[in-house]
PDB file of N, CA and C in Angstrom:
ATOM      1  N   UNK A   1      91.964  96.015  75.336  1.00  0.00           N
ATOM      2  CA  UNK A   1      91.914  95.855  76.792  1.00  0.00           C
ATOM      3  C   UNK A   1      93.322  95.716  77.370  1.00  0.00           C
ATOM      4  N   UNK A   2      94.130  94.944  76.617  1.00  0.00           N
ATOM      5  CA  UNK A   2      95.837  94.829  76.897  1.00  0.00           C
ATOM      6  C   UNK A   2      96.080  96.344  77.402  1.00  0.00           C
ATOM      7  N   UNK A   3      95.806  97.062  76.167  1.00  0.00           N
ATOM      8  CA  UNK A   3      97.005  98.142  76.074  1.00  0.00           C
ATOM      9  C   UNK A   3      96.631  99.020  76.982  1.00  0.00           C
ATOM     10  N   UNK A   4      95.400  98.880  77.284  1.00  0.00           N
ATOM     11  CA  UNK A   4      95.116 100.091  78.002  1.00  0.00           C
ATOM     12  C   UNK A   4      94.947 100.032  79.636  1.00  0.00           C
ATOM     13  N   UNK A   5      95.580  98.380  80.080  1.00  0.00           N
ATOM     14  CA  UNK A   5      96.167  98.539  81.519  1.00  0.00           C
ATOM     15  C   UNK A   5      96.948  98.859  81.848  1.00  0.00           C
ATOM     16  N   UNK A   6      97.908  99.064  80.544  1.00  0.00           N
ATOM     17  CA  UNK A   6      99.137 100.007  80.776  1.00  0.00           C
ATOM     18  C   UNK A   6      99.229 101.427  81.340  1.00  0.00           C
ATOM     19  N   UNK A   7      97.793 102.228  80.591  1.00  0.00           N
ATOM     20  CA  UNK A   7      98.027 103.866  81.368  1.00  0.00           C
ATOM     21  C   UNK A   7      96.766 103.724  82.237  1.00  0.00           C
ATOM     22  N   UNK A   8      96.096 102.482  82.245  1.00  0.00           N
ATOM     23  CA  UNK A   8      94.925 103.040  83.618  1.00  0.00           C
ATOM     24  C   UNK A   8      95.468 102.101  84.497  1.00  0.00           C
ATOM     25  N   UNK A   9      95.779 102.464  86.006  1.00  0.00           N
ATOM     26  CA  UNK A   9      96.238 101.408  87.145  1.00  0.00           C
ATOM     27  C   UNK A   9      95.209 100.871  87.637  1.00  0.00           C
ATOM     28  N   UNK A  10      95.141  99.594  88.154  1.00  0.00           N
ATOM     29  CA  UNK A  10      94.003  98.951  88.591  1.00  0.00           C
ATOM     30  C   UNK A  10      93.382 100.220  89.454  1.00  0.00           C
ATOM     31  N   UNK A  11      94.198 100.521  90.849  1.00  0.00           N
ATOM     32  CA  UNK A  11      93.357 101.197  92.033  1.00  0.00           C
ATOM     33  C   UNK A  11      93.346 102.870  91.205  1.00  0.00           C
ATOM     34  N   UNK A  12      91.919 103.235  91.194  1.00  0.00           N
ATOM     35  CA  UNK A  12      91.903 104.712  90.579  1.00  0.00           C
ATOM     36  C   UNK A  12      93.090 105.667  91.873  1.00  0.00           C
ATOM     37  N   UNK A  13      92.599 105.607  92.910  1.00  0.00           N
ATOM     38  CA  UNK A  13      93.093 106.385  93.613  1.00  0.00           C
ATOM     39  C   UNK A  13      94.753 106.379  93.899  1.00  0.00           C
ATOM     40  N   UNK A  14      95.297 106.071  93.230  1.00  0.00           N
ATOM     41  CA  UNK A  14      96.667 105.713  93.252  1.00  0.00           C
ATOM     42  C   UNK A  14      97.205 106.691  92.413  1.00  0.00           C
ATOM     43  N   UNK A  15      97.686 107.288  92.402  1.00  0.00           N
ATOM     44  CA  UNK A  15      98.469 108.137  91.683  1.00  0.00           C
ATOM     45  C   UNK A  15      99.943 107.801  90.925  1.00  0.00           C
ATOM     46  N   UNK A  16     100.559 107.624  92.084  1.00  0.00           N
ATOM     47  CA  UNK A  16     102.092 107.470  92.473  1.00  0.00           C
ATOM     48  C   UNK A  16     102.131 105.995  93.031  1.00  0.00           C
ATOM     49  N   UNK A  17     103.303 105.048  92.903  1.00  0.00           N
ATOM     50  CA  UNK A  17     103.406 103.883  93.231  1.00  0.00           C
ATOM     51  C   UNK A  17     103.741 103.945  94.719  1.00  0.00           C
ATOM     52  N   UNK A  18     104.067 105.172  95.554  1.00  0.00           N
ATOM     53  CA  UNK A  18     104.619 105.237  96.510  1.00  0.00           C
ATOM     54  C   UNK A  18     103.021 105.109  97.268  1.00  0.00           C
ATOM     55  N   UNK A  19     101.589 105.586  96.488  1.00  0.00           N
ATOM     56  CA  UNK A  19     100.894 105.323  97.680  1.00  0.00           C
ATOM     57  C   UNK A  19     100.346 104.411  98.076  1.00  0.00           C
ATOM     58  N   UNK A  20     100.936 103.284  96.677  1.00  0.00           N
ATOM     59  CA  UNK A  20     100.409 101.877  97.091  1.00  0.00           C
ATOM     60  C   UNK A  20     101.572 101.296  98.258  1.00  0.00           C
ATOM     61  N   UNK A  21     102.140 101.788  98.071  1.00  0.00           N
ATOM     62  CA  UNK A  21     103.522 101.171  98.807  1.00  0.00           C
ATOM     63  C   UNK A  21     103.284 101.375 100.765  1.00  0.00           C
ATOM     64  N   UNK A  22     102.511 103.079 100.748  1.00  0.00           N
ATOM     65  CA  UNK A  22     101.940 103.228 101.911  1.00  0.00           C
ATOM     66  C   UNK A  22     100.791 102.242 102.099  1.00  0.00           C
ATOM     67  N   UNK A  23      99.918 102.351 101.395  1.00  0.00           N
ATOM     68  CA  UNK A  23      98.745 101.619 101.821  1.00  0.00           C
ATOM     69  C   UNK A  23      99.221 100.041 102.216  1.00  0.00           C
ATOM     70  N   UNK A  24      99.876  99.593 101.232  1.00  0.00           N
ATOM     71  CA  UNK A  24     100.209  98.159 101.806  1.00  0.00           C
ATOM     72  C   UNK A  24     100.905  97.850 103.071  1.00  0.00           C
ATOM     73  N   UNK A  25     101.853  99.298 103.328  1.00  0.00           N
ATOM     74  CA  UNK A  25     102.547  98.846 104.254  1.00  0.00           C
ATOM     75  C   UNK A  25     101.023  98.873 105.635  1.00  0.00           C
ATOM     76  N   UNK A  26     100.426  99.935 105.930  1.00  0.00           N
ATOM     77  CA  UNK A  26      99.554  99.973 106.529  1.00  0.00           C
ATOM     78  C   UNK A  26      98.616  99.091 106.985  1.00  0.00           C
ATOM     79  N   UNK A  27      98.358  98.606 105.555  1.00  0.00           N
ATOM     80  CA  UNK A  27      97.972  97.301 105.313  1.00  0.00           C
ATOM     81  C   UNK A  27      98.189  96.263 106.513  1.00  0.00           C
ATOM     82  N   UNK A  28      99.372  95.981 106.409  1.00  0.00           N
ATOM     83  CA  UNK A  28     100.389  95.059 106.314  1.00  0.00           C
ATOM     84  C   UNK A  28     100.300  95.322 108.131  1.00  0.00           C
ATOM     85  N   UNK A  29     100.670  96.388 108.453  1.00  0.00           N
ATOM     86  CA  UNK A  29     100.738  96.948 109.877  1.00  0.00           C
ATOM     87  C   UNK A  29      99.428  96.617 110.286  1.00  0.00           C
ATOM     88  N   UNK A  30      98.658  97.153 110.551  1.00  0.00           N
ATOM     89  CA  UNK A  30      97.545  96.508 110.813  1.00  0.00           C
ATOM     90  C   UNK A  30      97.063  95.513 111.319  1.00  0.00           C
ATOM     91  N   UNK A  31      97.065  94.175 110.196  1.00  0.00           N
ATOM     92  CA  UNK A  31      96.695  93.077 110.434  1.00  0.00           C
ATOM     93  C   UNK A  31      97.865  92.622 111.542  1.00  0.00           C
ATOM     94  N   UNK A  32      99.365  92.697 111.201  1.00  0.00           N
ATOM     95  CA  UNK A  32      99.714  92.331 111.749  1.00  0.00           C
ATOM     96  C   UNK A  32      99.962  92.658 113.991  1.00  0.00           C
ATOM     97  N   UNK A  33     100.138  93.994 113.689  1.00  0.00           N
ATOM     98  CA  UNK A  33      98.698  94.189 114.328  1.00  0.00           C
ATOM     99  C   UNK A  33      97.853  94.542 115.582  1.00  0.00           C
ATOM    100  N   UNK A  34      96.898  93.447 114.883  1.00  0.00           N
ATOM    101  CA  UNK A  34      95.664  93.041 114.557  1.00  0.00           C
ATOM    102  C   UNK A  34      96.219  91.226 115.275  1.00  0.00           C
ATOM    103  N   UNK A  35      96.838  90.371 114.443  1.00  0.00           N
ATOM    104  CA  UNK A  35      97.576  89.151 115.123  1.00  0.00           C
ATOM    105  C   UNK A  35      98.596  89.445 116.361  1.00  0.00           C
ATOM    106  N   UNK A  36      98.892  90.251 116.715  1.00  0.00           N
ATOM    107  CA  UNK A  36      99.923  90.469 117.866  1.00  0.00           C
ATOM    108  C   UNK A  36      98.984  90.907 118.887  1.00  0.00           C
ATOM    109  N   UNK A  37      98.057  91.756 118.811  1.00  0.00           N
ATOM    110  CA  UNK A  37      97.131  92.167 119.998  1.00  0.00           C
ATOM    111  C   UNK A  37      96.078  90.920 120.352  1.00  0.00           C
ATOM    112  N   UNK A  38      96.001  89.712 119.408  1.00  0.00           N
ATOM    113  CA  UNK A  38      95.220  88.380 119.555  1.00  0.00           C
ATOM    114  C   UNK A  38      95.713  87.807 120.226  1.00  0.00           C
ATOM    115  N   UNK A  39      97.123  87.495 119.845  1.00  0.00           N
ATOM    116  CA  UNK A  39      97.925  86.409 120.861  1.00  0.00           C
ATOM    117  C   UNK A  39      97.849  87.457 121.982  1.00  0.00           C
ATOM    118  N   UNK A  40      98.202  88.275 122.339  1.00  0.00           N
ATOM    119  CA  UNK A  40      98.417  88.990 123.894  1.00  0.00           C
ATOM    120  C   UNK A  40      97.204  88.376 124.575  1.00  0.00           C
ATOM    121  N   UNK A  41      96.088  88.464 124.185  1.00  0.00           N
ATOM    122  CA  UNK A  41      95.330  88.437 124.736  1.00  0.00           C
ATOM    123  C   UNK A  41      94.126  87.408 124.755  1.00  0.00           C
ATOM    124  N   UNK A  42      94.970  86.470 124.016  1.00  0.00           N
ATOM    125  CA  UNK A  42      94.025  84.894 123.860  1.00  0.00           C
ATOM    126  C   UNK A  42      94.462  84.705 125.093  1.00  0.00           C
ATOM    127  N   UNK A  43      95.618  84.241 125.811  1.00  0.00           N
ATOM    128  CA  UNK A  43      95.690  83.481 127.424  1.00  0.00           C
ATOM    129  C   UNK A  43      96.164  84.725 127.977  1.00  0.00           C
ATOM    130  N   UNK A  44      94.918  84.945 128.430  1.00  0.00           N
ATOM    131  CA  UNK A  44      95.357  85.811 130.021  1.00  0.00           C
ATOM    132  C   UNK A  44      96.082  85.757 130.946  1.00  0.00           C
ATOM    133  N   UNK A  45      95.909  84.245 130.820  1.00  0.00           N
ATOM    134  CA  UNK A  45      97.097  83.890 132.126  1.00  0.00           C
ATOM    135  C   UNK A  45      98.585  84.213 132.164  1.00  0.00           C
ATOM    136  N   UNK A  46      98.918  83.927 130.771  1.00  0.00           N
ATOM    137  CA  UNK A  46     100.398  84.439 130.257  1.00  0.00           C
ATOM    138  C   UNK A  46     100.350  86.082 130.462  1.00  0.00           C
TER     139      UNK A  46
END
């Protein structure tokens, strides 16, 4: 089971480390966001 997380990556769909690197950033974009469009719009008044 060790050896063989070495050539299978957790996420199948990953190919390349660069598309985890997208997805997280996306990720990452998102939520954040996701928290910036909350505060705008928790006090209206502001």
């Amino acid at each position: 089971m060790a050896n063989d997380s070495k050539n299978a990556p957790q996420i199948s769909s990953s190919d390349s480390p660069m598309v985890v690197l997208i997805w997280g950033a996306a990720l990452l974009g998102g939520i954040a966001a996701f928290i910036a469009w909350g505060m705008t719009h928790a006090y209206p008044g502001g």
